[in-house]
N, C-alpha and C. Protein backbone atom coordinates (compact mmCIF):
# COMPACT_ATOMS: atom_id res chain seq x y z
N UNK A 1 0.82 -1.19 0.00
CA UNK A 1 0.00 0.00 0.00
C UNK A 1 0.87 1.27 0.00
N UNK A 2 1.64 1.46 0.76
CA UNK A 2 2.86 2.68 0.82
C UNK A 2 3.77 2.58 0.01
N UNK A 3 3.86 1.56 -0.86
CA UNK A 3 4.63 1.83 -2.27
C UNK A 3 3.42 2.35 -3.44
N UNK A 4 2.65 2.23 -3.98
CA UNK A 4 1.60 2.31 -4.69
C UNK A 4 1.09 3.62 -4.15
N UNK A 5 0.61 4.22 -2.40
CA UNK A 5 1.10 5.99 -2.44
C UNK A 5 2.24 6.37 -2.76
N UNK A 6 3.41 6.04 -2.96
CA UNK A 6 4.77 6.64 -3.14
C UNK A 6 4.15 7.12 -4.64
N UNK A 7 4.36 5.93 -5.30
CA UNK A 7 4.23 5.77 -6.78
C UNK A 7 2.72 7.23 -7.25
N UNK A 8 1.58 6.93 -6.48
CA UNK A 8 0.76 8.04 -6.94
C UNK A 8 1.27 9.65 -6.63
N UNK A 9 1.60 9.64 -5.63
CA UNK A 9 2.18 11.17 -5.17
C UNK A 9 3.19 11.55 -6.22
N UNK A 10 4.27 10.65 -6.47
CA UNK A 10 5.45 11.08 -7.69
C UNK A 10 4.59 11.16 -8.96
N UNK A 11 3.83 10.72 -9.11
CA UNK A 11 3.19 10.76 -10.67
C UNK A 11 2.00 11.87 -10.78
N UNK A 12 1.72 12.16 -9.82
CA UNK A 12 0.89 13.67 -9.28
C UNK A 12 2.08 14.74 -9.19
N UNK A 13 3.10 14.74 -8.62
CA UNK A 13 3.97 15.62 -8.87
C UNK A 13 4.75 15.87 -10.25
N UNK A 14 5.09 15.04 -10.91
CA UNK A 14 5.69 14.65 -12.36
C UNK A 14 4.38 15.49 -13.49
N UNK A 15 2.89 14.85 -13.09
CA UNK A 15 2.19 15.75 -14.07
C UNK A 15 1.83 17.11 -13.80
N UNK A 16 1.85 17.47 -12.72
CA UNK A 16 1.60 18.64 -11.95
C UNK A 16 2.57 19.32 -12.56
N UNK A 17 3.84 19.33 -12.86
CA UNK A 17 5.16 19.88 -13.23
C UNK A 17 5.10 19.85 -15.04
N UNK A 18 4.92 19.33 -15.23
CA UNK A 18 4.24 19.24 -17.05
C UNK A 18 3.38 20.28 -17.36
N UNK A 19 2.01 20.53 -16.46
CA UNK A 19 1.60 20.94 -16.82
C UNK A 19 1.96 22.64 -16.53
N UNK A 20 2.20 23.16 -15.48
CA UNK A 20 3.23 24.09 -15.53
C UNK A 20 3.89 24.61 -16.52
N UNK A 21 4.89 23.31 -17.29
CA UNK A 21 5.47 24.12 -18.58
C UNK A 21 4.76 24.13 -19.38
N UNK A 22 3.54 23.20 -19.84
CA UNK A 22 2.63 23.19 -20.59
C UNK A 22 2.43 24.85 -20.39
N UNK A 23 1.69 25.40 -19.80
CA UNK A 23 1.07 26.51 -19.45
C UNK A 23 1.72 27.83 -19.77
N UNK A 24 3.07 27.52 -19.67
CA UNK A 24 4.14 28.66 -19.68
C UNK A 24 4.06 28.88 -21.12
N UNK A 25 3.81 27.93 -22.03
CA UNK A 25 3.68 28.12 -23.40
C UNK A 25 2.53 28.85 -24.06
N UNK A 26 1.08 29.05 -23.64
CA UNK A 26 -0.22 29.35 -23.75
C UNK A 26 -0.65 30.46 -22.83
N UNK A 27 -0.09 30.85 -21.81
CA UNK A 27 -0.52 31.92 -20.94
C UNK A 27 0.82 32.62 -21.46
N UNK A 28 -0.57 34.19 -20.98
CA UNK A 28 0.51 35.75 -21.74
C UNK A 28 1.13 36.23 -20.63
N UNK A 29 1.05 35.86 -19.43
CA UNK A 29 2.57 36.06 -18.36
C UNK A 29 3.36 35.29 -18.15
N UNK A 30 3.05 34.12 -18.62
CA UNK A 30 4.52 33.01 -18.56
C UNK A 30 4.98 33.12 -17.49
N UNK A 31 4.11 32.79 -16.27
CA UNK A 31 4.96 32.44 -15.25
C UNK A 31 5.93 31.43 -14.81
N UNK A 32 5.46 30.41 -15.30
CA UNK A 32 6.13 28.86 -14.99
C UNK A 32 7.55 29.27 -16.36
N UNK A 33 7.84 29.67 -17.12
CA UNK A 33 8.03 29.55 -18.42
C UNK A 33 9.38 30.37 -18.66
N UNK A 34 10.47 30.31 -18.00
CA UNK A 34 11.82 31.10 -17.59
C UNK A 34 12.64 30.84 -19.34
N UNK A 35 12.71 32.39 -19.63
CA UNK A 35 13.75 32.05 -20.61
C UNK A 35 14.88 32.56 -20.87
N UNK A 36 16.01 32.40 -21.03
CA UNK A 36 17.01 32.40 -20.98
C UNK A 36 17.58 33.59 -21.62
N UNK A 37 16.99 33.59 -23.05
CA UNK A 37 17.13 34.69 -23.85
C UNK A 37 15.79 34.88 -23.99
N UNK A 38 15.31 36.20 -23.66
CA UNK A 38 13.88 37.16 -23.92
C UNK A 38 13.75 37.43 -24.99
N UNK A 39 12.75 37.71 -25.25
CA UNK A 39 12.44 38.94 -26.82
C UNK A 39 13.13 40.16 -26.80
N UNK A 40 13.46 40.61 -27.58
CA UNK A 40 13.94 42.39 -27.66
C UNK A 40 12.95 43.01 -28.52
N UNK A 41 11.35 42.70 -28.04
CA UNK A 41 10.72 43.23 -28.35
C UNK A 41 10.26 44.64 -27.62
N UNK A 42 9.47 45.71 -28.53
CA UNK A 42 9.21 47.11 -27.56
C UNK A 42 7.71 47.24 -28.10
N UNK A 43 6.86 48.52 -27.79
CA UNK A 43 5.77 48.98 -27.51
C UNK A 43 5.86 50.07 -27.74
N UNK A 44 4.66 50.86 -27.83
CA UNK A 44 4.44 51.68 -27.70
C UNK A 44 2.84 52.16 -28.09
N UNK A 45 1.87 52.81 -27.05
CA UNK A 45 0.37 53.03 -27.24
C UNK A 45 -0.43 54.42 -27.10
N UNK A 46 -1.08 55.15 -28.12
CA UNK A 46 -1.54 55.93 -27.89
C UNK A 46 -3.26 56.25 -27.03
N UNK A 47 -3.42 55.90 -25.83
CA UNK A 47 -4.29 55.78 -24.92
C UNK A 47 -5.28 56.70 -24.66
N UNK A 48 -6.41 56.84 -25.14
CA UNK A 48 -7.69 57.77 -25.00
C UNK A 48 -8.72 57.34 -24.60
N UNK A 49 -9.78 58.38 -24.10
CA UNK A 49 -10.81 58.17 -23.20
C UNK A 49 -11.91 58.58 -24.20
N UNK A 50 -12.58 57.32 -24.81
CA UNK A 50 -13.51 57.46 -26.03
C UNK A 50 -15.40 58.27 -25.50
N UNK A 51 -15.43 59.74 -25.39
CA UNK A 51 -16.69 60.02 -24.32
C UNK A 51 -18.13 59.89 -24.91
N UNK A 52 -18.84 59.95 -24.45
CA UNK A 52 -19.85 59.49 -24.83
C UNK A 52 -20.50 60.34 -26.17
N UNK A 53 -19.86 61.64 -26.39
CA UNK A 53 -20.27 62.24 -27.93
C UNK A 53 -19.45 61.84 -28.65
N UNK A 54 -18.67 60.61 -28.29
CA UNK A 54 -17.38 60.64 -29.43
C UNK A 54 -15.75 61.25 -29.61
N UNK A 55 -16.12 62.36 -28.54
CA UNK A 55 -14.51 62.46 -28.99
C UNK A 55 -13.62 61.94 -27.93
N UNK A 56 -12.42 62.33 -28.60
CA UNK A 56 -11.27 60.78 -28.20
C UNK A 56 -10.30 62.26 -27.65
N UNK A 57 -10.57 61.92 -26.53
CA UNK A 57 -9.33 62.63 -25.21
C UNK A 57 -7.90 61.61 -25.02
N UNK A 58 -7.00 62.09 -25.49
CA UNK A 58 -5.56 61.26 -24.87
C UNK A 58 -5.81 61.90 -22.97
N UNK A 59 -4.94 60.36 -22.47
CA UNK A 59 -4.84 60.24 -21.37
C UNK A 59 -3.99 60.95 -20.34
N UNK A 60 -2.87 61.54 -21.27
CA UNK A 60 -2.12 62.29 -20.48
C UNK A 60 -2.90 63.60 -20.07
N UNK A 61 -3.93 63.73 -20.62
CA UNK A 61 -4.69 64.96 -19.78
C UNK A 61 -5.44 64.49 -18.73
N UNK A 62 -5.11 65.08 -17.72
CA UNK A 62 -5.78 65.00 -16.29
C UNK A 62 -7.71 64.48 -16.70
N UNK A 63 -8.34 63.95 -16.02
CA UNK A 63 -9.79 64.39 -16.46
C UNK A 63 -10.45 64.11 -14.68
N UNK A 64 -11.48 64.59 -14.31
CA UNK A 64 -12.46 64.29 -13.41
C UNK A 64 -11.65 64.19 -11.81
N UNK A 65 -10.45 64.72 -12.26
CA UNK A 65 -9.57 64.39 -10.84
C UNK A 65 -8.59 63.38 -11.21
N UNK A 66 -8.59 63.09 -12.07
CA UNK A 66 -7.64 61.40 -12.09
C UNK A 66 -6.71 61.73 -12.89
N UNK A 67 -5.40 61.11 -12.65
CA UNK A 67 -4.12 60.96 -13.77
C UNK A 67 -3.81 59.34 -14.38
N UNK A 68 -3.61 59.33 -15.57
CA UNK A 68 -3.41 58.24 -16.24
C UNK A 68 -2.12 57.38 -15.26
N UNK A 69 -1.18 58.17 -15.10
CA UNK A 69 0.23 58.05 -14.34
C UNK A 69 0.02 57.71 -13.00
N UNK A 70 -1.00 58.17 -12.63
CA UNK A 70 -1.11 58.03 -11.03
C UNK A 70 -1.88 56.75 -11.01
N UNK A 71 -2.98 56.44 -12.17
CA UNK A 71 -3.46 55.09 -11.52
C UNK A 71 -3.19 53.91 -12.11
N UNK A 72 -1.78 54.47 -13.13
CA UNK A 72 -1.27 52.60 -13.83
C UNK A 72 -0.15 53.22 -13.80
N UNK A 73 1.02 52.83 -12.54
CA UNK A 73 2.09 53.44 -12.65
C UNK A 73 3.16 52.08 -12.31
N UNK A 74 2.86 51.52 -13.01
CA UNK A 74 3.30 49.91 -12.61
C UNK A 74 3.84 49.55 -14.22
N UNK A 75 4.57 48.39 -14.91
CA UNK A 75 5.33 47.90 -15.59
C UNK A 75 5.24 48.94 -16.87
N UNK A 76 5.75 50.05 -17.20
CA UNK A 76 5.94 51.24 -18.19
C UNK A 76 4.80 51.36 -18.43
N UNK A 77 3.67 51.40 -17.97
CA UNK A 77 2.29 51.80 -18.05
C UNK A 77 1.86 52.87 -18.27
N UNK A 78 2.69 53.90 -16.94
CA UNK A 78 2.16 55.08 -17.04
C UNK A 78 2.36 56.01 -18.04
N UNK A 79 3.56 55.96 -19.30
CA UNK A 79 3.45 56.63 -19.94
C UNK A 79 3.96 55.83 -21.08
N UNK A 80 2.60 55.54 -21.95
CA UNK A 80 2.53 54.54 -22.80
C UNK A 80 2.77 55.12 -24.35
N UNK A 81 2.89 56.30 -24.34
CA UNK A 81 3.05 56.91 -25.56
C UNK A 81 4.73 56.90 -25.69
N UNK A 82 5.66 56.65 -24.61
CA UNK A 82 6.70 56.61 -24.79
C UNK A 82 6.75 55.07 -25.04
N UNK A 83 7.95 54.53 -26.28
CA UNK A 83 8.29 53.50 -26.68
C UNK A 83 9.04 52.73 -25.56
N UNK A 84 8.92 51.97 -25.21
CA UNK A 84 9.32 50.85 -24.13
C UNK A 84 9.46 49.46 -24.44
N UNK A 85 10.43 48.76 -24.08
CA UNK A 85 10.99 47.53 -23.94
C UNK A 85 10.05 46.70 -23.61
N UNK A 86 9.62 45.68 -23.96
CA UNK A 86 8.55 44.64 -23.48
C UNK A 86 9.10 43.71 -22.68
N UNK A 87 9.45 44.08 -21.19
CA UNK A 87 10.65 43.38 -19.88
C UNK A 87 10.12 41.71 -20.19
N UNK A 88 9.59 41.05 -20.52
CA UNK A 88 8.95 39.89 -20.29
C UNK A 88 8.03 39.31 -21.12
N UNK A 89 8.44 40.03 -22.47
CA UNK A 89 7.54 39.40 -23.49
C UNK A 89 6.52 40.35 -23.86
N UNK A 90 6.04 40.79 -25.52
CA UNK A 90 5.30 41.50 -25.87
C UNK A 90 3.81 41.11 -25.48
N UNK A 91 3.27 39.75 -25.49
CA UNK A 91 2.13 39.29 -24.73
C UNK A 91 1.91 39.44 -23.63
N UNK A 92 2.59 39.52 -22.56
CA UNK A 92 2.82 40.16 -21.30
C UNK A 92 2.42 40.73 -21.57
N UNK A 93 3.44 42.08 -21.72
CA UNK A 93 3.19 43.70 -21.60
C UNK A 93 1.79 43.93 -22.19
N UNK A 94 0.85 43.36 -23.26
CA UNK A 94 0.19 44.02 -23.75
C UNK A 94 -1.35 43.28 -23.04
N UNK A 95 -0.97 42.24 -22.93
CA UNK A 95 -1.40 41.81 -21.51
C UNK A 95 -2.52 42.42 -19.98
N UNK A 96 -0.71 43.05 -19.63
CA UNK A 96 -1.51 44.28 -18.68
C UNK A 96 -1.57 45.39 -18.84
N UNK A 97 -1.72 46.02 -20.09
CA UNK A 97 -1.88 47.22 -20.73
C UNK A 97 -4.03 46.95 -20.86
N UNK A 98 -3.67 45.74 -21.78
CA UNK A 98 -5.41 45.58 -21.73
C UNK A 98 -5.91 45.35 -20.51
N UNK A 99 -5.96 44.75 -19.50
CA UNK A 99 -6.05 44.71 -17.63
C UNK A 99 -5.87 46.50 -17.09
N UNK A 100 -4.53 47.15 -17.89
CA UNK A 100 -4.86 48.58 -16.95
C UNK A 100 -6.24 49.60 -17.44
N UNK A 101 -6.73 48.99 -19.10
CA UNK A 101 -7.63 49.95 -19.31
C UNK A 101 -9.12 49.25 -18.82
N UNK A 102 -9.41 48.17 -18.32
CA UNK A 102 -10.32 47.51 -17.75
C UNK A 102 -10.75 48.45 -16.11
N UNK A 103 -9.22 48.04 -15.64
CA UNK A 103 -9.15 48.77 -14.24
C UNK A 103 -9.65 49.91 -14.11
N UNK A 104 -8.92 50.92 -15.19
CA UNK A 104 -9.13 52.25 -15.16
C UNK A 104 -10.62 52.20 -15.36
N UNK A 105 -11.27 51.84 -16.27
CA UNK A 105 -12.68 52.25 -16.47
C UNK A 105 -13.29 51.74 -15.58
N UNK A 106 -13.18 50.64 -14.28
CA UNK A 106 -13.73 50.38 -13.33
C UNK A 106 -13.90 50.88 -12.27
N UNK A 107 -12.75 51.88 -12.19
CA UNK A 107 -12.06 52.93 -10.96
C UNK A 107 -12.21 53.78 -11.01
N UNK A 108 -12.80 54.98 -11.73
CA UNK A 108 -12.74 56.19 -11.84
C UNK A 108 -14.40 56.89 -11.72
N UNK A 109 -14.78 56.55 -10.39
CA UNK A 109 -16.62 57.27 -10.29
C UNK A 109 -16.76 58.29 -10.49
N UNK A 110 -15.88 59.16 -10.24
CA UNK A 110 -16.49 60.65 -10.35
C UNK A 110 -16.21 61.22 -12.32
N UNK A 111 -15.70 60.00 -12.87
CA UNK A 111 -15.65 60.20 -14.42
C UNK A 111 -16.93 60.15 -14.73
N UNK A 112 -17.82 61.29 -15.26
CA UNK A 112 -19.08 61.08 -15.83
C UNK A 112 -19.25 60.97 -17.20
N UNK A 113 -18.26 60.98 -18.00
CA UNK A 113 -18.45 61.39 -19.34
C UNK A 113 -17.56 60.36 -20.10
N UNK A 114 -16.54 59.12 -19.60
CA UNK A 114 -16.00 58.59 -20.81
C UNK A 114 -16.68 57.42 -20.65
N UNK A 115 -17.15 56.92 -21.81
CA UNK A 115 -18.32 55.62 -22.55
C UNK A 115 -16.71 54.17 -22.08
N UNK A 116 -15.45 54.84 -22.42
CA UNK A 116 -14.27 52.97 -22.98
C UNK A 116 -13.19 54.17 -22.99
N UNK A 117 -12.27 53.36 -22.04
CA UNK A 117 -11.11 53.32 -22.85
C UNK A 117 -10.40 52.72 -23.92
N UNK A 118 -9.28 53.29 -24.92
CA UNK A 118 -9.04 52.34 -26.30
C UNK A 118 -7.70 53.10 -26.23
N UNK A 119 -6.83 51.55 -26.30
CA UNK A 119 -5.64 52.09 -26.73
C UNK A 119 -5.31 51.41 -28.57
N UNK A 120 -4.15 51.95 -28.92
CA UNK A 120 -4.18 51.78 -30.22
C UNK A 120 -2.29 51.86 -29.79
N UNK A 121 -2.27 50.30 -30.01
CA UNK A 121 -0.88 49.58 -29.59
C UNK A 121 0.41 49.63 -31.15
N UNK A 122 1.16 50.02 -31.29
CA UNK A 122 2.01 49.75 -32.19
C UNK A 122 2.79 48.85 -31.43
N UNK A 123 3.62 47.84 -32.18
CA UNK A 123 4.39 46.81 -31.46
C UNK A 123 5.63 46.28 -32.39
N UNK A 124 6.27 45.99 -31.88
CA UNK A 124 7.91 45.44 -32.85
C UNK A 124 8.27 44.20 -32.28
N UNK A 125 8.03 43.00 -32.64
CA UNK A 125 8.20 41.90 -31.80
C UNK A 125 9.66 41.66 -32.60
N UNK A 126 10.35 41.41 -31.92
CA UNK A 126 12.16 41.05 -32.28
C UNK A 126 12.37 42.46 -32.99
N UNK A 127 12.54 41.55 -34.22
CA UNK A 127 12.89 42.28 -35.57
C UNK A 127 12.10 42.45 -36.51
N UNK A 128 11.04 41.78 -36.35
CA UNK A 128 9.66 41.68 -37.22
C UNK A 128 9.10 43.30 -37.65
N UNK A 129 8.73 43.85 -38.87
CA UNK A 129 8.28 44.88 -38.90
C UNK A 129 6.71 45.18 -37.65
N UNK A 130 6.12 46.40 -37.67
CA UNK A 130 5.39 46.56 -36.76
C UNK A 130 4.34 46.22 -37.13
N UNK A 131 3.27 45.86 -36.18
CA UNK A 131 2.12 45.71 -35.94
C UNK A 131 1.45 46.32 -35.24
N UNK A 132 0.27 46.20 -35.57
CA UNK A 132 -0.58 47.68 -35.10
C UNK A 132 -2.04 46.90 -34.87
N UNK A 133 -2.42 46.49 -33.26
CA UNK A 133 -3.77 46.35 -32.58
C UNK A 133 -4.48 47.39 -31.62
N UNK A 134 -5.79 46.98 -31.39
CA UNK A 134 -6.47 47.97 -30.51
C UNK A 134 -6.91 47.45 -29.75
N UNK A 135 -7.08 48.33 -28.73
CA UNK A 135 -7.51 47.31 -27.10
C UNK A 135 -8.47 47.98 -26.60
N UNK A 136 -9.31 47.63 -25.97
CA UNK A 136 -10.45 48.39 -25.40
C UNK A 136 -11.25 48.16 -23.87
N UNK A 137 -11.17 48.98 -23.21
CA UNK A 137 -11.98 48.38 -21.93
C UNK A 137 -13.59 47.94 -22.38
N UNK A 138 -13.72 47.92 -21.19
CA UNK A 138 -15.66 47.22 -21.65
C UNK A 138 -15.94 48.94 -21.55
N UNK A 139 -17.28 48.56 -22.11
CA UNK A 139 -18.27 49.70 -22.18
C UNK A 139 -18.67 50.21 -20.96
N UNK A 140 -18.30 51.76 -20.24
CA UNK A 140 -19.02 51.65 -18.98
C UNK A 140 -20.43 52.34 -18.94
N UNK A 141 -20.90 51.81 -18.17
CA UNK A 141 -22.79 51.65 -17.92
C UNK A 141 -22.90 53.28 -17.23
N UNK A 142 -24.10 53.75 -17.85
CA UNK A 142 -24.52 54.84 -16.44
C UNK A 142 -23.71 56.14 -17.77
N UNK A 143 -23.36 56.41 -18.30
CA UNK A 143 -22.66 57.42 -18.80
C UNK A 143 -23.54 58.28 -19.96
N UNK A 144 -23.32 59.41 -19.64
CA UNK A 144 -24.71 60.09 -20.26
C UNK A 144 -24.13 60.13 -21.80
């Protein structure tokens, strides 16, 4: 009996550990997923507050009390219009770029007037020419 638990616990640990690297391959933070040599990939996003008549405010302007800088001031976030290094992979970074404009539009009550945030990502993965996606928070509710 205590060989046959030996045997299940190692083979629960053995797949447990598979799947880990499994994961490191398919998830955009690659935690389990250490590499040796990174990407020398970079970024760079022009970030606006889409309001409910339509027009498109960049973020570096203050609005309703709030600073873009002050409330995503975490992995080159806060100032996304400057071109930046992707520390950990361009899926990462863009990652929690789409997570900071979620946040932001979740966080900001006394904002009465922006409908989404939308960034509009240029990207250089290695050496690859650029690519160009858009990211968007959800729609927020209640906005005249």
């Amino acid at each position: 009996m205590r060989v046959a638990a030996r045997r299940v616990v190692v083979l629960a640990v053995v797949l447990l550990q598979l799947v880990f690297v499994a994961r490191g391959y398919w998830s955009d933070h690659k935690e389990f997923a250490f590499q040796m040599f990174p990407e020398s990939s970079t970024w760079r996003a022009r970030v606006v507050r889409v309001t409910a008549d339509g027009r498109r405010v960049a973020v570096e302007r203050p609005w309703a009390g709030y600073r873009w800088d002050e409330l995503v001031s975490v992995r080159g976030l806060g100032y996304p219009s400057v071109r930046h290094h992707a520390d950990a992979g361009l899926d990462n970074q863009l990652a929690f770029l789409d997570a900071a404009l979620d946040w932001v539009a979740s966080h900001t009550p006394r904002d009465r007037e922006t409908r989404y945030l939308e960034a509009t990502v240029r990207s250089w993965h290695n050496a690859d020419p650029p690519r160009v996606e858009v990211l968007r928070s959800g729609v927020r509710e209640g906005v005249r």
